[in-house]
C-alpha atoms as a PDB file:
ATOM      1  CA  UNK A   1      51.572   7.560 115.545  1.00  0.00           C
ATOM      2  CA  UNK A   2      48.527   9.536 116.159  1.00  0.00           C
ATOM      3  CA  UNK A   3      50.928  12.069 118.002  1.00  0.00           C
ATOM      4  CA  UNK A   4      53.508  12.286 115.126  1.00  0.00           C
ATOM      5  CA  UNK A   5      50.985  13.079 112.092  1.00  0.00           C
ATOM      6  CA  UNK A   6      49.389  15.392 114.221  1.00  0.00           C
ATOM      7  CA  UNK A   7      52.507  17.523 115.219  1.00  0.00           C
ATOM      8  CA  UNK A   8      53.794  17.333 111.764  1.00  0.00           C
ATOM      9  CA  UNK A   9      50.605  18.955 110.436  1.00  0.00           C
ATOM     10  CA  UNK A  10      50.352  21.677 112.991  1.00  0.00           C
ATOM     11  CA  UNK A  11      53.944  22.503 112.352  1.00  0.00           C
ATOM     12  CA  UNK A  12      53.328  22.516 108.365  1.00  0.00           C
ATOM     13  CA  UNK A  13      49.747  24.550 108.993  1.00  0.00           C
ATOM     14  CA  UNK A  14      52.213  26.840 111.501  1.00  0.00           C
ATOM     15  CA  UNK A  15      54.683  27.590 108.503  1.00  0.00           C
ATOM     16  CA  UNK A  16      52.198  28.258 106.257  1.00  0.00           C
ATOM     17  CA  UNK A  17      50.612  30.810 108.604  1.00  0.00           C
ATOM     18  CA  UNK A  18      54.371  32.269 108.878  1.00  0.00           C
ATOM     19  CA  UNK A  19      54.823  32.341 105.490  1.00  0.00           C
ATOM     20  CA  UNK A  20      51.112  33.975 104.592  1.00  0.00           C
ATOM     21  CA  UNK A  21      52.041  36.741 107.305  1.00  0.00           C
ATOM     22  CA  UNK A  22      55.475  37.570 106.364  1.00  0.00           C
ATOM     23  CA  UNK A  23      54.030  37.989 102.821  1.00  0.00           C
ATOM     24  CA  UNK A  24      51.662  40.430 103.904  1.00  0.00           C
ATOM     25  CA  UNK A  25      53.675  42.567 105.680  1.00  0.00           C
ATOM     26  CA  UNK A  26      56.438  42.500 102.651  1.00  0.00           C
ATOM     27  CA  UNK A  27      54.017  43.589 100.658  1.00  0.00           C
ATOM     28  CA  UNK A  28      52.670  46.708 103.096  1.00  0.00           C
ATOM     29  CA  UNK A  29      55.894  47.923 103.784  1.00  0.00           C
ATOM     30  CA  UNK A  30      56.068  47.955  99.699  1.00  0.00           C
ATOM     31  CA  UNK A  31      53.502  49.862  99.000  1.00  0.00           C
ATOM     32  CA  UNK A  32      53.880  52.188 101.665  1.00  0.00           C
ATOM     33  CA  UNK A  33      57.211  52.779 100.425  1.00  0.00           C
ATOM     34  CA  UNK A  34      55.937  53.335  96.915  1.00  0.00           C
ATOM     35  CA  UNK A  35      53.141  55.633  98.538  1.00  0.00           C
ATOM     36  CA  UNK A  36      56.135  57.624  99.826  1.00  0.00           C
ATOM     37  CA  UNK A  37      58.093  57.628  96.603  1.00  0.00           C
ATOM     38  CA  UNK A  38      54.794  59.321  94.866  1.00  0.00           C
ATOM     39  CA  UNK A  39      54.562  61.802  97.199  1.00  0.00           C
ATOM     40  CA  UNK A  40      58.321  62.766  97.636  1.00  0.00           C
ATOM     41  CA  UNK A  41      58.266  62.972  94.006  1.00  0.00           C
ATOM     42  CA  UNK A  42      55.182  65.102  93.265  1.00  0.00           C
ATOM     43  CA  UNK A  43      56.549  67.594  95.770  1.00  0.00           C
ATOM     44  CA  UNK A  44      59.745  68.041  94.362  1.00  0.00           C
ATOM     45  CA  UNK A  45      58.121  68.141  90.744  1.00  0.00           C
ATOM     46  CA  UNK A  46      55.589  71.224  92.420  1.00  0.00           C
ATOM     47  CA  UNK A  47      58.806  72.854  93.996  1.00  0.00           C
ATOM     48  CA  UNK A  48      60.607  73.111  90.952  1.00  0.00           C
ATOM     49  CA  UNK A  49      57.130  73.892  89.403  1.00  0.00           C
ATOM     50  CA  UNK A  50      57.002  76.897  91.304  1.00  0.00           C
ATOM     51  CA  UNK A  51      60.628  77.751  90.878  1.00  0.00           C
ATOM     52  CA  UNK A  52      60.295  77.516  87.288  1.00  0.00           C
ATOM     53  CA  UNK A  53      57.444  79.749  87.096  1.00  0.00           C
ATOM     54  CA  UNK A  54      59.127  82.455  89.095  1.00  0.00           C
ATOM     55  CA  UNK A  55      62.029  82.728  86.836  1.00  0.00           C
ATOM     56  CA  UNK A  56      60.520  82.936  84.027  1.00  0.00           C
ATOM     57  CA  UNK A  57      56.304  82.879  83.924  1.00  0.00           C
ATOM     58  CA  UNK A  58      54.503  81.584  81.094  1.00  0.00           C
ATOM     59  CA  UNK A  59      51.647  79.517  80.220  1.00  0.00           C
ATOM     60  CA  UNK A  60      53.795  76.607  79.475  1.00  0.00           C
ATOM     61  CA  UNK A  61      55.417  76.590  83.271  1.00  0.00           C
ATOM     62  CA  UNK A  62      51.940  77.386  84.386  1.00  0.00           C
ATOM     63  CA  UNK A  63      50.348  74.584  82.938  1.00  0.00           C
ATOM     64  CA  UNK A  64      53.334  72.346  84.447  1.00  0.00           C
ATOM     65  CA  UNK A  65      52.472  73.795  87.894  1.00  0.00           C
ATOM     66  CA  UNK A  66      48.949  72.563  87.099  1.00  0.00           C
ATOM     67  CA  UNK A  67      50.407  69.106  86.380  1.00  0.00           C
ATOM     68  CA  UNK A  68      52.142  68.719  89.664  1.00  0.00           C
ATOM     69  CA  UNK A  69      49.513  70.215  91.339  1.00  0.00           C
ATOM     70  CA  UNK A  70      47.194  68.035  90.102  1.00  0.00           C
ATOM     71  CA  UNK A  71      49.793  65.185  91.040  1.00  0.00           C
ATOM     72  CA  UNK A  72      50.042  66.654  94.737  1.00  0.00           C
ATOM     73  CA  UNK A  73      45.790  66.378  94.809  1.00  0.00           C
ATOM     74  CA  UNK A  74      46.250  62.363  94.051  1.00  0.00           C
ATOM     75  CA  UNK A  75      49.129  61.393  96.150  1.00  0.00           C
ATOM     76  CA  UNK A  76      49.557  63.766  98.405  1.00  0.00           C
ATOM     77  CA  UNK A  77      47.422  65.493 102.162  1.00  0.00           C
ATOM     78  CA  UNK A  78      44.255  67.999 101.728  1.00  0.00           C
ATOM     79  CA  UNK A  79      46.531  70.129 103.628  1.00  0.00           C
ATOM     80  CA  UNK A  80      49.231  70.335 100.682  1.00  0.00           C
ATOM     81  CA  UNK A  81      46.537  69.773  97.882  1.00  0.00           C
ATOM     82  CA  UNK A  82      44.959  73.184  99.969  1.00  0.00           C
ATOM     83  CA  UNK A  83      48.160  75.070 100.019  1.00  0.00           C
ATOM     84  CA  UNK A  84      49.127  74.152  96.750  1.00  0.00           C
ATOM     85  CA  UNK A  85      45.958  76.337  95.452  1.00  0.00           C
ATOM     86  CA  UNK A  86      46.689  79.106  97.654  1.00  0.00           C
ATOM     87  CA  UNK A  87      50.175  79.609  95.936  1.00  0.00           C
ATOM     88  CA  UNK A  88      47.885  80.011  92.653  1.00  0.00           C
ATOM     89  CA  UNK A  89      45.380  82.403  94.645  1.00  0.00           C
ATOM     90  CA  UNK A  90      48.147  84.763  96.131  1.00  0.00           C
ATOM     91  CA  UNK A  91      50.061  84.638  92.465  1.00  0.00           C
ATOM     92  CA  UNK A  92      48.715  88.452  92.243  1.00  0.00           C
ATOM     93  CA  UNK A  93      48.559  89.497  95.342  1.00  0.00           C
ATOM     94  CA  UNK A  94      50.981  91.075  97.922  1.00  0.00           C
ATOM     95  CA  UNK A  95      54.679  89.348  98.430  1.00  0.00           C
ATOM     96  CA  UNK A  96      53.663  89.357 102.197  1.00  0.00           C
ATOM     97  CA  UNK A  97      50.934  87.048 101.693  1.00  0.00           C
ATOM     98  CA  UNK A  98      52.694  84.561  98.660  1.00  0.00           C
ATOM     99  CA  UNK A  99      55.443  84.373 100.905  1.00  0.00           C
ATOM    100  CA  UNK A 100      53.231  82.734 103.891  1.00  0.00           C
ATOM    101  CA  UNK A 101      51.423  80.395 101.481  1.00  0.00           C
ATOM    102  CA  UNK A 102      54.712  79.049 100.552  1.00  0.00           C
ATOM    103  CA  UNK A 103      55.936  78.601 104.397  1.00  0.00           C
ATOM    104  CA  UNK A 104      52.277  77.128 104.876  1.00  0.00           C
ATOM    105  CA  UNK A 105      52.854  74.381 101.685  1.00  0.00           C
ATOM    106  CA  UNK A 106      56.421  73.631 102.443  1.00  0.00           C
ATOM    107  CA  UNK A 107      55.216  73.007 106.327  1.00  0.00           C
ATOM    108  CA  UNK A 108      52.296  70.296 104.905  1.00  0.00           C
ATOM    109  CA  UNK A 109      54.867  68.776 103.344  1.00  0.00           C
ATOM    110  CA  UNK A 110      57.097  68.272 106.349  1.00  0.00           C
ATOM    111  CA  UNK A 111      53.946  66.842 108.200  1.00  0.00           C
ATOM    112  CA  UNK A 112      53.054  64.815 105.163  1.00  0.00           C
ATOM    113  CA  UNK A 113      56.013  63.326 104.622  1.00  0.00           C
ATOM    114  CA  UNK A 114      57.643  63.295 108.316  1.00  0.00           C
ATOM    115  CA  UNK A 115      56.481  59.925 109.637  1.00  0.00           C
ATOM    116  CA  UNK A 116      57.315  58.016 107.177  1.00  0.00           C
ATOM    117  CA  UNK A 117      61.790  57.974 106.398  1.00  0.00           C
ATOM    118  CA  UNK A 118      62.048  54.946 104.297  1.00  0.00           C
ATOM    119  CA  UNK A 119      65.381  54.600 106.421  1.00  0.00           C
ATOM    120  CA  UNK A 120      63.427  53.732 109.446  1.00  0.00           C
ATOM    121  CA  UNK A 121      64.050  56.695 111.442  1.00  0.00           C
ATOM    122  CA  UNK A 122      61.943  59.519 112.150  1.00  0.00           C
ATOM    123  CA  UNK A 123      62.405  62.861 110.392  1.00  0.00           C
END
């Protein structure tokens, strides 16, 4: 009898282990596909950002460029939060240079965001 009760509680202390574990790994992979989300989003929002202030500049699309950059500092690397302020610090200067801050941003992106396809593959 001894036997029985004690199997049946290891097995019951065993499930509740499984269960406690699967939990917590449901609930990584959900945040770090919420993490992802937040990023993916606060790139595209500084893309068109930037897109939107090269059509047509004002200090209404300039103050949205602020907003996503400010959105890129939270959720996203130093490397894009970095790049992101370069765009602003090459607005006036030559093409040559603006041009290879953008390359440099879009590239922390790619790094930022490469490991981590919600699909489970690897960008």
């Amino acid at each position: 009898m001894q036997i029985v009760l004690g199997l049946l509680g290891g097995l019951g202390i065993g499930s509740l282990l499984a269960s406690l574990v699967t939990h917590w790994i449901t609930r990584r992979a959900s945040i770090q596909d919420r993490w992802y989300q937040e990023q993916r989003e606060a790139y595209l929002g500084l893309l068109q950002a930037i897109h939107d202030a090269a059509v047509a500049p004002s200090d209404e699309k300039a103050k949205a460029y602020a907003l996503w950059q400010t959105r890129c500092d939270l959720f996203g690397s130093p490397d894009v939060a970095r790049c992101a302020r370069r765009i602003v610090e090459t607005n006036d200067g030559p093409r040559s240079e603006r041009d290879a801050a953008f390359r440099e941003l879009l590239a922390a992106m790619r790094a930022d965001l490469g490991g981590k396809n919600p699909s489970g593959g690897d960008n």
